[in-house]
Protein backbone atom coordinates (compact mmCIF):
# COMPACT_ATOMS: atom_id res chain seq x y z
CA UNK A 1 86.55 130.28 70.54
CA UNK A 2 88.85 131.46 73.15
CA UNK A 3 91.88 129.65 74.63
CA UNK A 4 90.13 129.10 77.87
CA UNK A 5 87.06 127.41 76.00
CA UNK A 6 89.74 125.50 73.78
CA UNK A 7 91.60 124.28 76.60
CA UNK A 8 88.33 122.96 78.54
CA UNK A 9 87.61 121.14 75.14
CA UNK A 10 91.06 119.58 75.15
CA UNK A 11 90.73 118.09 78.46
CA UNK A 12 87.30 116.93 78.08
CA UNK A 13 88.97 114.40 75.31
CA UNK A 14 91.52 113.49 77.43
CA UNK A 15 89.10 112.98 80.68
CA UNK A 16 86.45 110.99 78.02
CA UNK A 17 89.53 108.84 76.10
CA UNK A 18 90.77 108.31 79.99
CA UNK A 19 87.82 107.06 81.06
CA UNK A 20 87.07 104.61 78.16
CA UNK A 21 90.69 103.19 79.14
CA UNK A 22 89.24 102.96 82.62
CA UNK A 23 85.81 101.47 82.04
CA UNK A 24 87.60 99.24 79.70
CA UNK A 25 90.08 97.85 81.87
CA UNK A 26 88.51 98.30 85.22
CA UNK A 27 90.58 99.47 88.08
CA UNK A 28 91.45 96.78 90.20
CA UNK A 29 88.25 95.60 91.88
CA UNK A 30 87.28 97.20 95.44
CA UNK A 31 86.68 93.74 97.39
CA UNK A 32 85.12 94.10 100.98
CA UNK A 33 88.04 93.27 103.38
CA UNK A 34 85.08 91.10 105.65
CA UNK A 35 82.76 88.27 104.11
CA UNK A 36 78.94 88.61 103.98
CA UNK A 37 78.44 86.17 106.78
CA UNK A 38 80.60 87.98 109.17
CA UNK A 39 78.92 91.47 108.50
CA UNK A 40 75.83 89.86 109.35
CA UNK A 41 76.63 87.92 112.56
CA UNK A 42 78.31 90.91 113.58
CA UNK A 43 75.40 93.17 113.01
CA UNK A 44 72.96 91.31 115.01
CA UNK A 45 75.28 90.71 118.09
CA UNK A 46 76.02 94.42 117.76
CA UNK A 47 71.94 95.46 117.28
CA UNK A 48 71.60 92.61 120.68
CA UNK A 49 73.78 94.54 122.54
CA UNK A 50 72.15 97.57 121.77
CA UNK A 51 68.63 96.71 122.00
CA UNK A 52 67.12 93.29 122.38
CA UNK A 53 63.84 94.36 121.80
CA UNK A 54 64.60 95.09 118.43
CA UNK A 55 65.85 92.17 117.24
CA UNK A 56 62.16 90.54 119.06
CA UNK A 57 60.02 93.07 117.54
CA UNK A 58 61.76 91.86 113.85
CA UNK A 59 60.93 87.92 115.22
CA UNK A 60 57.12 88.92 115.91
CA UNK A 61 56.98 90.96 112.59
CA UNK A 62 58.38 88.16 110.73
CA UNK A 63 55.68 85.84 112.41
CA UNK A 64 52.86 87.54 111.72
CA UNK A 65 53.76 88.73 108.24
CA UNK A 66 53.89 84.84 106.95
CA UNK A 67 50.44 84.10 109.28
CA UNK A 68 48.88 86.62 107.33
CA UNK A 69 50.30 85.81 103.93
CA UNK A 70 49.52 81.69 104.64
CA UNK A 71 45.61 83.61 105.31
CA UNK A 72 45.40 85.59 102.32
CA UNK A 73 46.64 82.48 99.99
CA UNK A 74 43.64 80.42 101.18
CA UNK A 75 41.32 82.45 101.88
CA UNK A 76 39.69 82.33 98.50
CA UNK A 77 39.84 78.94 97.67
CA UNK A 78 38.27 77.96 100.85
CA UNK A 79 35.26 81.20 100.84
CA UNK A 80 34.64 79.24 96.94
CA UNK A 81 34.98 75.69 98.62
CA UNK A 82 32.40 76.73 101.24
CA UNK A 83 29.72 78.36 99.30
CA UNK A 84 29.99 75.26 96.96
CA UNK A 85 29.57 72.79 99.53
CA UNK A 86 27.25 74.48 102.48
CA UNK A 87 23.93 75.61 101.91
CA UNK A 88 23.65 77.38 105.55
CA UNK A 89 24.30 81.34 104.82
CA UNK A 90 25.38 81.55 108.81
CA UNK A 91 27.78 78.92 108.34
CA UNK A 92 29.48 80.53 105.02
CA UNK A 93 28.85 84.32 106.82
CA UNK A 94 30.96 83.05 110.39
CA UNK A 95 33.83 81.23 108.26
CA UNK A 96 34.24 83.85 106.19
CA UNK A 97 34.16 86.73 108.97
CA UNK A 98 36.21 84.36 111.46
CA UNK A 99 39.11 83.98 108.18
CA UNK A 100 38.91 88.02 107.52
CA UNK A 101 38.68 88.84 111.51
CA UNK A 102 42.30 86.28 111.90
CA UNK A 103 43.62 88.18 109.31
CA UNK A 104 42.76 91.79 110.10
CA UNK A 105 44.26 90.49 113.55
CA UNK A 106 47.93 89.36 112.21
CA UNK A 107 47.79 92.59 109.82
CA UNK A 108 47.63 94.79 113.42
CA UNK A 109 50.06 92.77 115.09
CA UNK A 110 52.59 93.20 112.62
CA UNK A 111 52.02 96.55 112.11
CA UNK A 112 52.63 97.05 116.07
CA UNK A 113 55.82 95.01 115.74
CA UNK A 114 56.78 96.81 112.57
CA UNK A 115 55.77 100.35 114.74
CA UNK A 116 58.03 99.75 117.46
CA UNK A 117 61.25 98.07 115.29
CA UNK A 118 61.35 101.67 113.20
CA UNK A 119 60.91 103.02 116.72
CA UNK A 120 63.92 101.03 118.16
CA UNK A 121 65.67 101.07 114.81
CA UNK A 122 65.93 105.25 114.82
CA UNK A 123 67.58 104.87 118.38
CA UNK A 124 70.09 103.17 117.16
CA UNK A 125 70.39 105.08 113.82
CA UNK A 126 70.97 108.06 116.05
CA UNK A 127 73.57 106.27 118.30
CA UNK A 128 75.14 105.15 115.21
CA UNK A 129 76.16 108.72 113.96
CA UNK A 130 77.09 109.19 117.34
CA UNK A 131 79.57 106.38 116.77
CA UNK A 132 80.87 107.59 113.78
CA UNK A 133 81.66 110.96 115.31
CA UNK A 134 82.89 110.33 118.05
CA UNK A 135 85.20 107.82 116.16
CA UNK A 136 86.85 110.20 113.80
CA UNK A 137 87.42 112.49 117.38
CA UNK A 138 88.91 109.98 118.97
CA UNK A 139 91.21 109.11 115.93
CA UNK A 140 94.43 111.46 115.51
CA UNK A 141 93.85 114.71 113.91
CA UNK A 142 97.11 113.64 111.51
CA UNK A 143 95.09 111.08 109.96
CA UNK A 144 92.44 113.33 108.75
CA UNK A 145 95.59 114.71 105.89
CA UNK A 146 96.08 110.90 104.91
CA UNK A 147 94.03 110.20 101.72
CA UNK A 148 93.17 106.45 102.33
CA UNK A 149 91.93 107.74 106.07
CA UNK A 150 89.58 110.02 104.50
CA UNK A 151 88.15 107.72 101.54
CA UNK A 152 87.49 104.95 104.50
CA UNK A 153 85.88 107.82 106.42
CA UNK A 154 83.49 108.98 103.66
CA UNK A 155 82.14 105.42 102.72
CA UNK A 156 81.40 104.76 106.76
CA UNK A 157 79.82 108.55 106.85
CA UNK A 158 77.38 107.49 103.51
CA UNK A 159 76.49 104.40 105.43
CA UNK A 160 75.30 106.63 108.27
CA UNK A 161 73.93 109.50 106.60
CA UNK A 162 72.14 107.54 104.04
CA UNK A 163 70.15 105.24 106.59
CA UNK A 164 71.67 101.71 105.03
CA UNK A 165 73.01 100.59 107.99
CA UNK A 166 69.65 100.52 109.86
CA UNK A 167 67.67 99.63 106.67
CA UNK A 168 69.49 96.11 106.50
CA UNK A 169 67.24 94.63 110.00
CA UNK A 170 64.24 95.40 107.98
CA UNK A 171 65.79 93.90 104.70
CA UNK A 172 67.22 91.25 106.57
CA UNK A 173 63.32 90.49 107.86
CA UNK A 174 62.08 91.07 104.63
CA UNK A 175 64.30 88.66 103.13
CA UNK A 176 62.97 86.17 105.70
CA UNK A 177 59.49 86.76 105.42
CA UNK A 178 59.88 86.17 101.46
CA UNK A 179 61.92 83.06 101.82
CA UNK A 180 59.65 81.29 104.08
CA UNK A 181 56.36 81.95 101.87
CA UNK A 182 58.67 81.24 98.72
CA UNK A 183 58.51 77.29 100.59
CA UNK A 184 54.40 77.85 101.82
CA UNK A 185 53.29 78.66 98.20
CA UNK A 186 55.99 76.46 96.57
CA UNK A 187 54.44 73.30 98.06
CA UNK A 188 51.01 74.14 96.68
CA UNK A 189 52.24 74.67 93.51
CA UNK A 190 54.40 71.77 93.45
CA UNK A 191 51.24 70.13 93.63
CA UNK A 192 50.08 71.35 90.55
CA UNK A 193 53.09 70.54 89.23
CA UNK A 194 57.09 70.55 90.28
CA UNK A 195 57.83 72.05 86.52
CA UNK A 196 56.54 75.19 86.97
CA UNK A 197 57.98 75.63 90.43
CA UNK A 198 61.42 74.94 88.73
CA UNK A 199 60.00 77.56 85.62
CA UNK A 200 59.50 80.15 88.18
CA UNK A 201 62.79 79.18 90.50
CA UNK A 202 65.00 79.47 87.26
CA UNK A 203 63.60 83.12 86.46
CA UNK A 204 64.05 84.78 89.45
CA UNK A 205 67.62 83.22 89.74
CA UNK A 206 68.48 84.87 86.61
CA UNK A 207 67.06 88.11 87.62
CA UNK A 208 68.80 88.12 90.38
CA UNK A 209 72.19 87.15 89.53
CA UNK A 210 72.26 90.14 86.71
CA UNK A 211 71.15 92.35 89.44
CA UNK A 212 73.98 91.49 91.12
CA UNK A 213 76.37 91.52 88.69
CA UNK A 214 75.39 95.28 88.09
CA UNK A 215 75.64 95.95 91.98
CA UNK A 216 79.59 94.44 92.09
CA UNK A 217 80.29 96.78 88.97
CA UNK A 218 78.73 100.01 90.75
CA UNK A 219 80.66 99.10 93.84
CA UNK A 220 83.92 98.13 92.19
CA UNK A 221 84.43 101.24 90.56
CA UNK A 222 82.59 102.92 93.41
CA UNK A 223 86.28 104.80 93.91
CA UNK A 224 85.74 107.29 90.74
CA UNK A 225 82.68 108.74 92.20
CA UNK A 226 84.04 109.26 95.74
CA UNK A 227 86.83 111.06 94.30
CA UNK A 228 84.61 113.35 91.75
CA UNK A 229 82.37 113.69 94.52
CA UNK A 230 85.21 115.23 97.00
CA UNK A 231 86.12 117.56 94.32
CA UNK A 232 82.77 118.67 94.16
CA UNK A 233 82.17 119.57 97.62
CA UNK A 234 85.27 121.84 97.16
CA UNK A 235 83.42 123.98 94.58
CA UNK A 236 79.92 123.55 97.02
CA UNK A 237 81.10 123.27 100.26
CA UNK A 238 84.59 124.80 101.04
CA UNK A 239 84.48 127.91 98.20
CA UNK A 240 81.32 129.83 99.06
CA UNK A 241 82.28 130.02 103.24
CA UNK A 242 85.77 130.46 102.97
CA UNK A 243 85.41 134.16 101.86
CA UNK A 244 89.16 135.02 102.37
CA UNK A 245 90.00 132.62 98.87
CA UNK A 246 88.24 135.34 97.24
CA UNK A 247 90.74 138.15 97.51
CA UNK A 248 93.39 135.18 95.74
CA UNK A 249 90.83 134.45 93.00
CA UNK A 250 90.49 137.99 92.53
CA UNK A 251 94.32 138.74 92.30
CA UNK A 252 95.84 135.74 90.83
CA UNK A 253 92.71 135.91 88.15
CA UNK A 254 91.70 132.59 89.00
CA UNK A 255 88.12 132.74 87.73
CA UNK A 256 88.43 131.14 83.97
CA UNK A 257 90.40 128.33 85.58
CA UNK A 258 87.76 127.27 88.29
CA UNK A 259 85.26 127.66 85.88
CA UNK A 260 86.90 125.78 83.89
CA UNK A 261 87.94 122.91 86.10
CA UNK A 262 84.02 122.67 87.57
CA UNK A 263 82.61 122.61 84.49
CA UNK A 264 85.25 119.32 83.61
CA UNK A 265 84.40 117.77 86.83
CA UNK A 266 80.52 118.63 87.07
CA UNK A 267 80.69 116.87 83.26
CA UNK A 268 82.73 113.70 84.38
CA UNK A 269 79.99 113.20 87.63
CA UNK A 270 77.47 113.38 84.58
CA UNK A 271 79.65 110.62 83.18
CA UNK A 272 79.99 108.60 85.69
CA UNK A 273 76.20 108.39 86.81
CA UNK A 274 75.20 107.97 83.37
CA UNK A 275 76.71 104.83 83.38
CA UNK A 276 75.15 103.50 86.61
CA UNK A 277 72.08 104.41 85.00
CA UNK A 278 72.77 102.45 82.03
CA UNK A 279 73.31 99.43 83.68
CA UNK A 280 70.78 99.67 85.88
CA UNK A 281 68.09 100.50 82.69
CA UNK A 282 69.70 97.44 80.71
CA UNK A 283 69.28 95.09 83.81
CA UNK A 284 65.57 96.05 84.90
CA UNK A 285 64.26 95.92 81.39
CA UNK A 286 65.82 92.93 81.04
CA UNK A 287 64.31 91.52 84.20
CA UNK A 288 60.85 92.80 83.00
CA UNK A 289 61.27 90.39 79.36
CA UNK A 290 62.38 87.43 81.83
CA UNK A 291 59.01 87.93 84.18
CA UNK A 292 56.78 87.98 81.48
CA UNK A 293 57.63 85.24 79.83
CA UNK A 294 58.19 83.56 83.31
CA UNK A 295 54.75 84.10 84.62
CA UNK A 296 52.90 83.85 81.11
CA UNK A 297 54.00 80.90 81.01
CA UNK A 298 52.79 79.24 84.12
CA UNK A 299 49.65 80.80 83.92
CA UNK A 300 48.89 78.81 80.48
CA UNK A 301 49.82 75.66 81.77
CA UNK A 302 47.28 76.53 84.87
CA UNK A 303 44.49 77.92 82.27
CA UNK A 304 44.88 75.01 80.02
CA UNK A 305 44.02 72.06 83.31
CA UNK A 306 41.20 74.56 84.35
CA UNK A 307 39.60 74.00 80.84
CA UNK A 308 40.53 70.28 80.90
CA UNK A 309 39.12 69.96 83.64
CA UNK A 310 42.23 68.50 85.76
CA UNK A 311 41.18 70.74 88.61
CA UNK A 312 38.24 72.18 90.53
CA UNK A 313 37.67 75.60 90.80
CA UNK A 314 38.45 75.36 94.13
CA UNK A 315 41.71 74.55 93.42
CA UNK A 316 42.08 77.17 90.40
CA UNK A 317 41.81 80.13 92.59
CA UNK A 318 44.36 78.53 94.97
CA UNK A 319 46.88 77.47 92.43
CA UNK A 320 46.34 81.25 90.89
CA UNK A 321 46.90 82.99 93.66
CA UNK A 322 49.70 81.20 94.91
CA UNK A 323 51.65 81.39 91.42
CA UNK A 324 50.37 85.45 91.27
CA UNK A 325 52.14 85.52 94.53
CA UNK A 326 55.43 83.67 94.17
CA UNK A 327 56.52 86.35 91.11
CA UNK A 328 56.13 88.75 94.03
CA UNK A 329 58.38 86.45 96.86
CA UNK A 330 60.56 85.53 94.11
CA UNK A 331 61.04 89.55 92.82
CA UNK A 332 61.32 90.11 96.70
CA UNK A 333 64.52 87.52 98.11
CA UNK A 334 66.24 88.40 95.10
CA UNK A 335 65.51 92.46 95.84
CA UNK A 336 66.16 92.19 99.07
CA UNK A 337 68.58 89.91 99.14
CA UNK A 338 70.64 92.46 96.46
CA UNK A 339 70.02 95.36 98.92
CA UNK A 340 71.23 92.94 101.35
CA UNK A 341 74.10 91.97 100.02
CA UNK A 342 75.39 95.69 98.89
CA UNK A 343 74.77 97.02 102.14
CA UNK A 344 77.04 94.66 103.32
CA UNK A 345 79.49 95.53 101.26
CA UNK A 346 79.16 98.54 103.19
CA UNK A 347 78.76 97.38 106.08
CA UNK A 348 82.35 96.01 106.07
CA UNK A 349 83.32 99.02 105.12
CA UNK A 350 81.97 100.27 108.15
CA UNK A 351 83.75 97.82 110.34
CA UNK A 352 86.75 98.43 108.64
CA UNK A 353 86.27 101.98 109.57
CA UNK A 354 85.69 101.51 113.37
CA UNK A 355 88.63 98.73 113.44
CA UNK A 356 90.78 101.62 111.89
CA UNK A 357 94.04 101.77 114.13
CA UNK A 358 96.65 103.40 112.88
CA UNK A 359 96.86 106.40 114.62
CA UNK A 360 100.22 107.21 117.05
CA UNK A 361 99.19 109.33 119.90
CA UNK A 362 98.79 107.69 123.56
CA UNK A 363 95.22 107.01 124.14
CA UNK A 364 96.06 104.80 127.51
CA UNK A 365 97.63 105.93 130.37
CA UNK A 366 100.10 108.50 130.30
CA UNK A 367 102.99 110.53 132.87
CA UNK A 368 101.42 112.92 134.52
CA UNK A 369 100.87 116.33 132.54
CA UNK A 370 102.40 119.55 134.11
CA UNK A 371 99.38 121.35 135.51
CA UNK A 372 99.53 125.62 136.66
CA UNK A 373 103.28 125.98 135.88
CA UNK A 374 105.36 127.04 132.02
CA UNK A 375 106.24 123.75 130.68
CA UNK A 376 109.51 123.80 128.26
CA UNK A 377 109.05 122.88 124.98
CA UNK A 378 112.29 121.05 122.46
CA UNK A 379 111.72 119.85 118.69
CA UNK A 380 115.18 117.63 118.24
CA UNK A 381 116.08 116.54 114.41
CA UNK A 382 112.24 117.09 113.35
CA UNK A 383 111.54 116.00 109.80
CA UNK A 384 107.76 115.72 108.46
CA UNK A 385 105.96 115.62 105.18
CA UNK A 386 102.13 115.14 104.10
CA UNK A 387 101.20 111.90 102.93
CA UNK A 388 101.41 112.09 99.14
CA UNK A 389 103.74 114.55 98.85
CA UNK A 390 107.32 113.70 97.81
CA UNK A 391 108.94 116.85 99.90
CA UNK A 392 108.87 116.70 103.53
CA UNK A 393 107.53 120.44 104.83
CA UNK A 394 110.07 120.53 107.84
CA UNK A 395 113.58 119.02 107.56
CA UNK A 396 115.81 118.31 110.73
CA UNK A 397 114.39 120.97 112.67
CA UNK A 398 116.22 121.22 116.23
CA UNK A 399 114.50 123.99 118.18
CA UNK A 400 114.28 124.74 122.25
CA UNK A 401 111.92 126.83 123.88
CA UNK A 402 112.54 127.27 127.83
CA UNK A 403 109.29 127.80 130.13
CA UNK A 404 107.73 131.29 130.16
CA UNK A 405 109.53 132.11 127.20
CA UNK A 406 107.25 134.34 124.02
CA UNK A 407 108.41 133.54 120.80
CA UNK A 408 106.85 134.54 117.11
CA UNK A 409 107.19 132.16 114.04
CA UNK A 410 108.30 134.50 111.14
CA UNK A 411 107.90 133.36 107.48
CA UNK A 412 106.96 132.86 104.13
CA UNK A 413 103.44 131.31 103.10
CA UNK A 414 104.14 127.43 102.68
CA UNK A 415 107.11 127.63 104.75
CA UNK A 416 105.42 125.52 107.20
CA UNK A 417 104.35 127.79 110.44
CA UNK A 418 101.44 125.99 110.88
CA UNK A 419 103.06 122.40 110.26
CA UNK A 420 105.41 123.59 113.30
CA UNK A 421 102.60 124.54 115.10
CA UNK A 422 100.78 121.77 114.88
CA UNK A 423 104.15 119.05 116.02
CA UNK A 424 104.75 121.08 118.85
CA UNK A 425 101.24 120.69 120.41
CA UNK A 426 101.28 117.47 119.31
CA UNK A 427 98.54 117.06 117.05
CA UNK A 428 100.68 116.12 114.52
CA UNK A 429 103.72 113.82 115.32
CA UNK A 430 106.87 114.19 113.52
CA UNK A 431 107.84 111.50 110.75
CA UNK A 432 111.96 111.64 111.91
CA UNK A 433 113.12 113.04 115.33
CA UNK A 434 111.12 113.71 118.42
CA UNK A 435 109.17 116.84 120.13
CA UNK A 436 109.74 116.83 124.14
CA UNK A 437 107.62 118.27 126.39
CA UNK A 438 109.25 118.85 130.06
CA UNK A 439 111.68 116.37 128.34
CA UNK A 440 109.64 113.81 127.65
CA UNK A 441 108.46 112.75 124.33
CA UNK A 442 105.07 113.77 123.56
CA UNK A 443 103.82 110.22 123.09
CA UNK A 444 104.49 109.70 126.74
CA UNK A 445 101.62 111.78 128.09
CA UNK A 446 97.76 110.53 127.46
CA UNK A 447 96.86 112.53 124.48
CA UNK A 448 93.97 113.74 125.53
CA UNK A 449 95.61 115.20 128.80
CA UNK A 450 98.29 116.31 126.66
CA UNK A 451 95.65 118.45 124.40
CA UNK A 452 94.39 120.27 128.02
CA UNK A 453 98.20 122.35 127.81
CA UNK A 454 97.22 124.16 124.65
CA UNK A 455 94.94 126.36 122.76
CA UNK A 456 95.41 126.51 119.29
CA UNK A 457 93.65 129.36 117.38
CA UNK A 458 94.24 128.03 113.98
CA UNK A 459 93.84 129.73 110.17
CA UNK A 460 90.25 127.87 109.96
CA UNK A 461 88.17 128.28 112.92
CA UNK A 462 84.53 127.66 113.75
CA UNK A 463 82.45 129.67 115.96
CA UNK A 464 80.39 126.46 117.96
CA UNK A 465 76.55 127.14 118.30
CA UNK A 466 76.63 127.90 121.92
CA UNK A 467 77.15 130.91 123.99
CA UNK A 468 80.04 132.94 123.91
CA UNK A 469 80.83 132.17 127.38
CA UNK A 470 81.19 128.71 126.30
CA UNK A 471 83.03 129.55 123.13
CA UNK A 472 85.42 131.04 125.25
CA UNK A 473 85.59 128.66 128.16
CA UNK A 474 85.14 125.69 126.20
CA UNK A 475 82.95 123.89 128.61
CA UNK A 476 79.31 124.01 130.20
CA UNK A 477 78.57 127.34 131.62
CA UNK A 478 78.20 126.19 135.02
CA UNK A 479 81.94 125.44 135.05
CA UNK A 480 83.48 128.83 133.79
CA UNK A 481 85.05 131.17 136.14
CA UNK A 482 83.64 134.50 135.06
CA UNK A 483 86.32 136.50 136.66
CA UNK A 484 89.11 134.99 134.53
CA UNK A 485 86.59 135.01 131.56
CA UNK A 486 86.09 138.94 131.58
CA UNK A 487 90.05 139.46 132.11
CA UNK A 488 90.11 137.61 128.59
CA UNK A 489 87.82 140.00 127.44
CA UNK A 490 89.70 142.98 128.33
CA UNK A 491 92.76 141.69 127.65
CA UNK A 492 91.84 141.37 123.59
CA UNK A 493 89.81 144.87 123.62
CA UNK A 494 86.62 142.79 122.95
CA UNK A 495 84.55 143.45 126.34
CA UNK A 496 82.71 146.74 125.86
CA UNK A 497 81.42 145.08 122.68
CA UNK A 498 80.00 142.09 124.58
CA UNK A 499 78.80 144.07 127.37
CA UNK A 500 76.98 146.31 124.95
């Protein structure tokens, strides 16, 4: 065994005994910062303001789903009740098709409801991403180096990308529709008797609260995964495009160690799904026991009155299907209402993420920015560090450089070029001192405006899916000045290329 393979088994022990200490004690519980009730109220004025025909299309669907569930439940009893009692086939024939033809008829209309809700409801899933980017634009660029920024902005992005935040309107119907045929069927069992109402009550609750249970536990320690997951998508996302890392793996001999490293962390995401699964196995099979004996139950009690004969048959076929159906309503507000109630868990988180404020630059008005002239350009007593880090990059940095001036930034890697860079455009803003721009402090001007003064080439770049005109000229291609755009051209020996 080499020391490399030793070493990987020697943290695996540690990660495993850490973990038990974790699991054991629970990290402090992740508690949404707004209440169920809020989230809700707040979706629906939000979904109103986006589309009112949405939130109508849900009413209708709701309608016609409990019409045609009320249908189906007595549909039987009174098709048995008729050919009992009517010896006219044409009377029997034009109940039963006038019973099938009103149900066929809610079936379509809440299928066309349904049709145009999922119509409405991708709409707004697309404006919804929309939202979320435009958000983390609009936020500073500093933020995007703070950690608790970046752990708010996954969970809002897996709300988004997932599809949870539209699913809830059709949960939230769902949840209706269930509740109000849990009340329709639970009156005509109640007349068979209260007891098995409060039988079939008392099961689902339990169901339901130890699906819930499991849902708080998968969200409370929700943190762990986020943070395997991000060091995942370094070995998946970041390592196979950034092809310049490969000439440091290569020369610092880097490959044992991140093998090494994603073979720990690929293990501890095994881990930690493994025990969501667990849960989630223990829970359902424990829901399955509680159902059984549940529904097996009422279903002797209503077997034993049939043979006593305490009821018609009539009234067997009703009282049958309506306790056959209840398990269903029952299994469904408590499903639902789970779904419901973790996606608004996330839900707040998404709030939380839009209500996010804690950025610095001026987004309101601003002093005018210098437009067509040199602008001067003074760091005074700069300090700054990276959130986390207990060294500052830059310390008391007092710089001036006078309009039209060409300077170079000469130094060591990690000596913070880039850092420097990035204060004196005024993406990032210092954490001691000021940076002045025409002798004003950069927090004066409207950021945005502010942004218009510079262009930043940076270490990572991205080549946007457009033309190269519009690479270049950063806007539509109807707005470039080709003149000045070939000059570029020449000027950095690349226009022969393009021509050609």
């Amino acid at each position: 065994m080499g020391k490399t393979e030793k070493k990987i088994r020697k943290t695996e022990k540690e990660i495993k005994k850490t973990g038990a200490q974790q699991d054991k004690k629970r990290e402090e519980k992740r508690k949404p910062k707004y209440k169920g009730f809020f989230c809700i109220k707040w979706l629906l004025k939000t979904a109103w303001e986006w589309d009112k025909k949405m939130l109508i299309a849900m009413l209708l669907f709701i309608l016609f789903s409990v019409a045609g569930y009320a249908l189906s439940l007595y549909i039987p009893s009174i098709i048995l009740d008729r050919l009992k009692t009517s010896e006219s086939f044409q009377t029997v024939a034009l109940a039963i098709t006038a019973l099938l033809g009103a149900q066929l008829m809610f079936q379509l209309l809440k299928n066309v409801a349904q049709s145009y809700g999922d119509y409405s409801q991708i709409k707004q899933e697309n404006y919804t991403y929309w939202l979320f980017m435009n958000k983390q634009f609009r936020d500073d660029y500093q933020l995007g180096f703070d950690e608790q920024y970046t752990l708010l902005c996954n969970r809002a992005g897996r709300i988004v990308y997932n599809g949870r935040f539209i699913a809830i309107f059709r949960d939230f119907a769902n949840v209706i529709v269930n509740i109000a045929c849990f009340f329709l069927f639970g009156t005509v069992i109640s007349m068979l008797s209260p007891w098995i109402m409060v039988l079939l009550a008392a099961g689902g609750l339990v169901s339901y609260l130890m699906k819930r249970r499991v849902a708080e536990q998968n969200n409370s320690d929700r943190k762990l995964r986020d943070e395997n997951d991000k060091k995942l998508g370094y070995y998946s996302g970041i390592l196979p495009q950034e092809y310049h890392f490969g000439k440091d793996i290569r020369v610092f001999g880097y490959v044992d160690y991140i093998e090494s490293r994603w073979n720990l962390d690929i293990r501890e995401h095994i881990r930690l799904e493994r025990i969501v699964q667990n849960r989630w196995s223990l829970v359902q099979l424990s829901v399955y026991l509680i159902d059984f004996l549940r529904d097996g139950t009422a279903y002797l009690y209503l077997i034993r009155n049939a043979a006593g004969g305490g009821i018609t048959p009539a009234q067997f076929v009703l009282y049958f299907s309506a306790i056959s159906q209840m398990s269903r309503f029952m299994s469904g507000i408590f499903d639902y209402f789970s779904a419901l109630h973790e996606t608004v868990l996330q839900i707040s988180d998404w709030i939380e993420f839009l209500c996010e404020e804690r950025g610095r630059c001026n987004h309101g008005e601003g002093i005018p920015v210098p437009k067509n002239r040199a602008v001067s350009l003074e760091l005074r007593n700069v300090s700054f560090g990276y959130p986390g880090e207990e060294r500052n990059v830059l310390e008391h940095i007092n710089m001036k450089i006078e309009a039209g001036e060409n300077v170079s930034l000469v130094g060591l890697n990690g000596a913070g070029k880039t850092t420097l860079t990035l204060l004196m455009c005024g993406l990032f803003l210092p954490d001691e001192g000021e940076v002045l721009i025409d002798g004003h402090p950069v927090q004066e001007y409207n950021r945005d405006e502010l942004y218009g003064l510079f262009s930043v080439v940076p270490q990572k770049y991205s080549v946007m899916p457009t033309s190269i005109a519009e690479n270049i000229g950063m806007c539509h291609r109807e707005e470039i000045d080709d003149q000045k755009m070939w000059e570029c051209l020449e000027k950095v020996g690349l226009s022969e290329k393009i021509r050609g």
